[in-house]
C-alpha atoms as a PDB file:
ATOM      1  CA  UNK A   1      96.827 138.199 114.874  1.00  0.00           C
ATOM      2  CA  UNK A   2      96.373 137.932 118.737  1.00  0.00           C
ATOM      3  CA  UNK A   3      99.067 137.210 121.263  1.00  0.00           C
ATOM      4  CA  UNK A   4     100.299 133.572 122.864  1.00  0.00           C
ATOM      5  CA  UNK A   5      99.220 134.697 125.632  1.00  0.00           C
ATOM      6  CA  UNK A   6      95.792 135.795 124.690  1.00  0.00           C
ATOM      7  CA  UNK A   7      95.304 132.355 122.839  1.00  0.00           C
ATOM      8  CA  UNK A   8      96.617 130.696 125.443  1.00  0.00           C
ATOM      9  CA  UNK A   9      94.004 132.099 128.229  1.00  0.00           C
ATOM     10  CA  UNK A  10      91.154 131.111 125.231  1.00  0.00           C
ATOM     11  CA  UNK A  11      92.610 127.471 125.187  1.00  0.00           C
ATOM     12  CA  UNK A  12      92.154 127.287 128.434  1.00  0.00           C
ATOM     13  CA  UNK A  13      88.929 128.626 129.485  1.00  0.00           C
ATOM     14  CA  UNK A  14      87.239 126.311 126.334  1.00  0.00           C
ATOM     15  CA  UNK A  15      88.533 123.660 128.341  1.00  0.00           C
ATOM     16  CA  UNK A  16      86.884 124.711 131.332  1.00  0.00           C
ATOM     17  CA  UNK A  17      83.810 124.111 128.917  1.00  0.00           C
ATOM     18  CA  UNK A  18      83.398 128.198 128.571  1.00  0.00           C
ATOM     19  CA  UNK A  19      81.381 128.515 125.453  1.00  0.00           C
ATOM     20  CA  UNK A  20      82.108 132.197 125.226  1.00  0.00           C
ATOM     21  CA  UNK A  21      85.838 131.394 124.910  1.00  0.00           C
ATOM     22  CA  UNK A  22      85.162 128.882 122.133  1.00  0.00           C
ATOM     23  CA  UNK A  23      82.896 131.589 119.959  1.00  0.00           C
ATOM     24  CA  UNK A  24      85.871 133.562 120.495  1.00  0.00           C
ATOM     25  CA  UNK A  25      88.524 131.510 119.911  1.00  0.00           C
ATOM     26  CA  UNK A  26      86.815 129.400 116.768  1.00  0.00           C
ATOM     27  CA  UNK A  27      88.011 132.758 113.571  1.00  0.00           C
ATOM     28  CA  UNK A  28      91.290 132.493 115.391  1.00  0.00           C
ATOM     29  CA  UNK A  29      92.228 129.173 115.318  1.00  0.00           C
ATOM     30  CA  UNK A  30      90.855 128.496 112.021  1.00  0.00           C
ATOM     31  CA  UNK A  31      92.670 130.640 109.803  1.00  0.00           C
ATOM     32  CA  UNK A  32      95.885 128.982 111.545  1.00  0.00           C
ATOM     33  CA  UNK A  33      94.438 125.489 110.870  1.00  0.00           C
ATOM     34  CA  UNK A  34      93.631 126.415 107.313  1.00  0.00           C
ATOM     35  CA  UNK A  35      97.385 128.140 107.010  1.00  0.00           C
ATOM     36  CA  UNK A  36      98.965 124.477 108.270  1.00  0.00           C
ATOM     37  CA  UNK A  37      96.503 122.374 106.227  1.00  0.00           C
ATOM     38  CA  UNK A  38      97.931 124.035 102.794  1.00  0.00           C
ATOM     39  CA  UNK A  39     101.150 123.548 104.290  1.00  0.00           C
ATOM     40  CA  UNK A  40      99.940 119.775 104.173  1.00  0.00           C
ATOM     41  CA  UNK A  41      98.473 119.591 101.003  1.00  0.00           C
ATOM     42  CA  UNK A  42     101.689 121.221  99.447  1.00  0.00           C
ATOM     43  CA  UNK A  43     103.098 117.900  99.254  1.00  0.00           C
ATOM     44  CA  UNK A  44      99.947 115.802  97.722  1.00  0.00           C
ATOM     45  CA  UNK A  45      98.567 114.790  94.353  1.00  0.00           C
ATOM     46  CA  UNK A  46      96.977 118.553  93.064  1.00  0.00           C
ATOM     47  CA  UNK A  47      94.101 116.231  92.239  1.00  0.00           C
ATOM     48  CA  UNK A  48      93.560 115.421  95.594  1.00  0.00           C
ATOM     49  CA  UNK A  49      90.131 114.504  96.675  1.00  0.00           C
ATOM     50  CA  UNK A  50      90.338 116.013 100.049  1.00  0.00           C
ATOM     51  CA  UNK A  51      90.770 120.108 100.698  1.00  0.00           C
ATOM     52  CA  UNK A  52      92.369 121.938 102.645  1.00  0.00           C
ATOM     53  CA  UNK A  53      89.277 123.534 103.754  1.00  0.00           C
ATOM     54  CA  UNK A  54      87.776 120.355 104.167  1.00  0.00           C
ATOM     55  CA  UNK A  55      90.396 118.757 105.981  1.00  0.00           C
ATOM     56  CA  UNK A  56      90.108 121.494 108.498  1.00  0.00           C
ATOM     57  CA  UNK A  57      86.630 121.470 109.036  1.00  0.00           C
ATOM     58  CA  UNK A  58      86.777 117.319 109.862  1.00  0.00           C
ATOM     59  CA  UNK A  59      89.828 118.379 111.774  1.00  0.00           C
ATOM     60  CA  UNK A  60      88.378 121.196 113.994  1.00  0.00           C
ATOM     61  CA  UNK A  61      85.006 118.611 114.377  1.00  0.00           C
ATOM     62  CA  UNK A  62      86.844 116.479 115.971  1.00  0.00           C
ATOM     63  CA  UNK A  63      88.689 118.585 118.267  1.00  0.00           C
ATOM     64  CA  UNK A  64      85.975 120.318 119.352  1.00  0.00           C
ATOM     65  CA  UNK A  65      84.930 117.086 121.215  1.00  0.00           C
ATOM     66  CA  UNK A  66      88.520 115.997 122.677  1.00  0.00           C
ATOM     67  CA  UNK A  67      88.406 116.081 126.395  1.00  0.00           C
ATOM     68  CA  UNK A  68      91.713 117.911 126.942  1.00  0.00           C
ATOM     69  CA  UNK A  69      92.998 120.583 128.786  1.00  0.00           C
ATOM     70  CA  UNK A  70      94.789 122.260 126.912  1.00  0.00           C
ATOM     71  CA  UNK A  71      98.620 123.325 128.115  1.00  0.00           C
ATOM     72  CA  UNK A  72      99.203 126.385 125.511  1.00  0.00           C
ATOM     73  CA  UNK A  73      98.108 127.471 121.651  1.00  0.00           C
ATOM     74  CA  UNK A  74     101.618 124.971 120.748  1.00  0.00           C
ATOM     75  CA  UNK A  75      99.613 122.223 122.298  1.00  0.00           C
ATOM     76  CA  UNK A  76      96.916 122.568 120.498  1.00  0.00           C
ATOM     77  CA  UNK A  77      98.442 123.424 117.068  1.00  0.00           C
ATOM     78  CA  UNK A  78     100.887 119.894 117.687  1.00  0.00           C
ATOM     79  CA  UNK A  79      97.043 117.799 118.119  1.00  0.00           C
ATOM     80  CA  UNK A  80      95.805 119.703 114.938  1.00  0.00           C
ATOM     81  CA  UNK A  81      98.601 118.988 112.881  1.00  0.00           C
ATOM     82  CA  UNK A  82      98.382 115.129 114.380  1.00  0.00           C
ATOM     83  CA  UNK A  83      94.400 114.905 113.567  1.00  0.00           C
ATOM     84  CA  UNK A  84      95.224 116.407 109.792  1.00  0.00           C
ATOM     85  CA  UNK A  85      97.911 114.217 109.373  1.00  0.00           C
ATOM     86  CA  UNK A  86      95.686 111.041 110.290  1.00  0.00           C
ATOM     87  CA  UNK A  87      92.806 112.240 108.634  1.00  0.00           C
ATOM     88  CA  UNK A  88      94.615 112.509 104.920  1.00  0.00           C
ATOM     89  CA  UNK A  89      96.506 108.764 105.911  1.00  0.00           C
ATOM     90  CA  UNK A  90      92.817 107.287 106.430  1.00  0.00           C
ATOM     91  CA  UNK A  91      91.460 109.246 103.423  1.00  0.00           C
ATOM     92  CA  UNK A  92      94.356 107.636 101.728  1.00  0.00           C
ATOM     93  CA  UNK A  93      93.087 104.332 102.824  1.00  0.00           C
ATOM     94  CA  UNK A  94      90.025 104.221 101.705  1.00  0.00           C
ATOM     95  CA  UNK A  95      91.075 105.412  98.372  1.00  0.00           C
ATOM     96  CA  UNK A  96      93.210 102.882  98.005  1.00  0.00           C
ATOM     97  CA  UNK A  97      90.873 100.399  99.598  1.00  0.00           C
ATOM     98  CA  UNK A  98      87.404 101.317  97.540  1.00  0.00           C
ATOM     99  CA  UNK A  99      90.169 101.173  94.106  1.00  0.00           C
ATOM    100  CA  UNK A 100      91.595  97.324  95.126  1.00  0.00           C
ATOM    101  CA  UNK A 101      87.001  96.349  95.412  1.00  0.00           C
ATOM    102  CA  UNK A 102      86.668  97.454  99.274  1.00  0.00           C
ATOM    103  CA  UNK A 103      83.876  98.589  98.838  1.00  0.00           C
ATOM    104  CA  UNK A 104      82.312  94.729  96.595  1.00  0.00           C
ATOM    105  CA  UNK A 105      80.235  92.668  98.613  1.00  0.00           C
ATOM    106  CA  UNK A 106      82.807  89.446  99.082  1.00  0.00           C
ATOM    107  CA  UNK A 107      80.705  85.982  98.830  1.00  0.00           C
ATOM    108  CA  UNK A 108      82.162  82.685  99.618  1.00  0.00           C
ATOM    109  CA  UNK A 109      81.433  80.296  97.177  1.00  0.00           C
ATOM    110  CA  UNK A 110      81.204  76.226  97.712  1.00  0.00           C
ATOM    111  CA  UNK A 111      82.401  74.167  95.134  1.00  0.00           C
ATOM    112  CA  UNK A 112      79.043  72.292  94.753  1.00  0.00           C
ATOM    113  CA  UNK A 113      77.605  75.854  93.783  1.00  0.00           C
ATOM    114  CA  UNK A 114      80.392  76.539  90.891  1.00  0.00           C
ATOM    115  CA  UNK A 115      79.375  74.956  87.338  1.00  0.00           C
ATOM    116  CA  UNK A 116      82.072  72.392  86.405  1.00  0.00           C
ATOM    117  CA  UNK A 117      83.959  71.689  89.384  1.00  0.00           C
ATOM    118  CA  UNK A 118      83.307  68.174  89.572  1.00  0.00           C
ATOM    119  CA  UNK A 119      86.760  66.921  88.793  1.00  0.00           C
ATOM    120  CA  UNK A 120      86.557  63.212  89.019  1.00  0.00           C
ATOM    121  CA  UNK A 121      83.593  63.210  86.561  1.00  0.00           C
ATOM    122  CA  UNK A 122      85.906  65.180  84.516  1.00  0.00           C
ATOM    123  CA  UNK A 123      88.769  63.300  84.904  1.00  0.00           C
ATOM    124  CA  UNK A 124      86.650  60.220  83.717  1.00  0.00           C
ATOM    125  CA  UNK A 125      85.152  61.479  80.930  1.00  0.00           C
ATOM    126  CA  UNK A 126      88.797  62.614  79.686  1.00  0.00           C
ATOM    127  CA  UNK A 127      90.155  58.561  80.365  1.00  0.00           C
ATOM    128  CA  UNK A 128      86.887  57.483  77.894  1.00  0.00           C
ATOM    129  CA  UNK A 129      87.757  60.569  75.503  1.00  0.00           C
ATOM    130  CA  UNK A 130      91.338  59.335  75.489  1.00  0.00           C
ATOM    131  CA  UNK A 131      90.671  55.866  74.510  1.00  0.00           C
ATOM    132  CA  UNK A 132      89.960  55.895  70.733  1.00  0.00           C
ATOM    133  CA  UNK A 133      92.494  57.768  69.586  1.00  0.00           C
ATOM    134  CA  UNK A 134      94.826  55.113  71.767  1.00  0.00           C
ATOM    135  CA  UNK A 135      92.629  52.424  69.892  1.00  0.00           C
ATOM    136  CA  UNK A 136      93.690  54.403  66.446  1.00  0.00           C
ATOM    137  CA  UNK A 137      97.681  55.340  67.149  1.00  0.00           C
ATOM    138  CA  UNK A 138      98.504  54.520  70.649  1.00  0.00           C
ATOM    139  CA  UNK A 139     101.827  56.415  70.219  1.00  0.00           C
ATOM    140  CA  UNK A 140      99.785  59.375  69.509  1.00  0.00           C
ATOM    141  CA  UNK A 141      97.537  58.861  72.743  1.00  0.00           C
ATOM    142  CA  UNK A 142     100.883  58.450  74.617  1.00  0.00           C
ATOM    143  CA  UNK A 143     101.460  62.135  73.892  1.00  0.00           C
ATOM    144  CA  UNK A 144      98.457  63.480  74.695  1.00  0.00           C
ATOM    145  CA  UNK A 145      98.599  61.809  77.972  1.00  0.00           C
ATOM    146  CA  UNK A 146     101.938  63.402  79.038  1.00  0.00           C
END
């Protein structure tokens, strides 16, 4: 494991856009990142979608291009653990999302386009229907009407 303090120097330098210190710093980091993201997972469904490996890898893709300098390897860790955390809540999302038809093409639909929404013809042709059973029991039609 290397020291705070060597970590620490790393973090800083990669923010100073040194490309040596990121090759460098990149196996150390990770195995920490992968260490919290199990941590994470420890809590989810076992039949998660999501890995911890791959949560990592979206994780450390996205820090990679965060214009920060960086105060210590706490500060960085703290941002990590942040970007996981939001990563699984919009995985979680979209689950949920795609499950309740997200993902369906929505169409509005006019009523002149639906088959059978014309109520008043409806309406009429139920008064015409209505008026021979009234002509046959009109106590019966009575009913039928309430």
């Amino acid at each position: 494991m290397t020291s705070s303090p060597e970590l620490t120097g790393l973090l800083k330098n990669w923010s100073k856009v040194d490309p040596a210190a990121g090759d460098a710093l990149t196996p150390l980091i990770y195995e920490e990142l992968h260490k919290r993201a199990a941590r994470l997972f420890r809590g989810e469904n076992p039949a998660h979608t999501l890995q911890p490996t791959a949560l990592v890898h979206e994780a450390f893709a996205k820090l990679i291009d965060v214009d920060v300098v960086w105060k210590d390897r706490a500060h960085y860790y703290a941002l990590a653990a942040r970007m996981m955390k939001r990563l699984l809540i919009n995985h979680a999302n979209a689950r949920l999302a795609a499950k309740r038809g997200g993902d369906v093409v929505r169409v509005a639909l006019i009523d002149e386009q639906m088959p059978g929404t014309d109520t008043d013809g409806d309406l009429l042709d139920l008064a015409e229907a209505l008026k021979k059973p009234a002509e046959q029991d009109s106590r019966k039609a009575e009913g039928v009407e309430v």
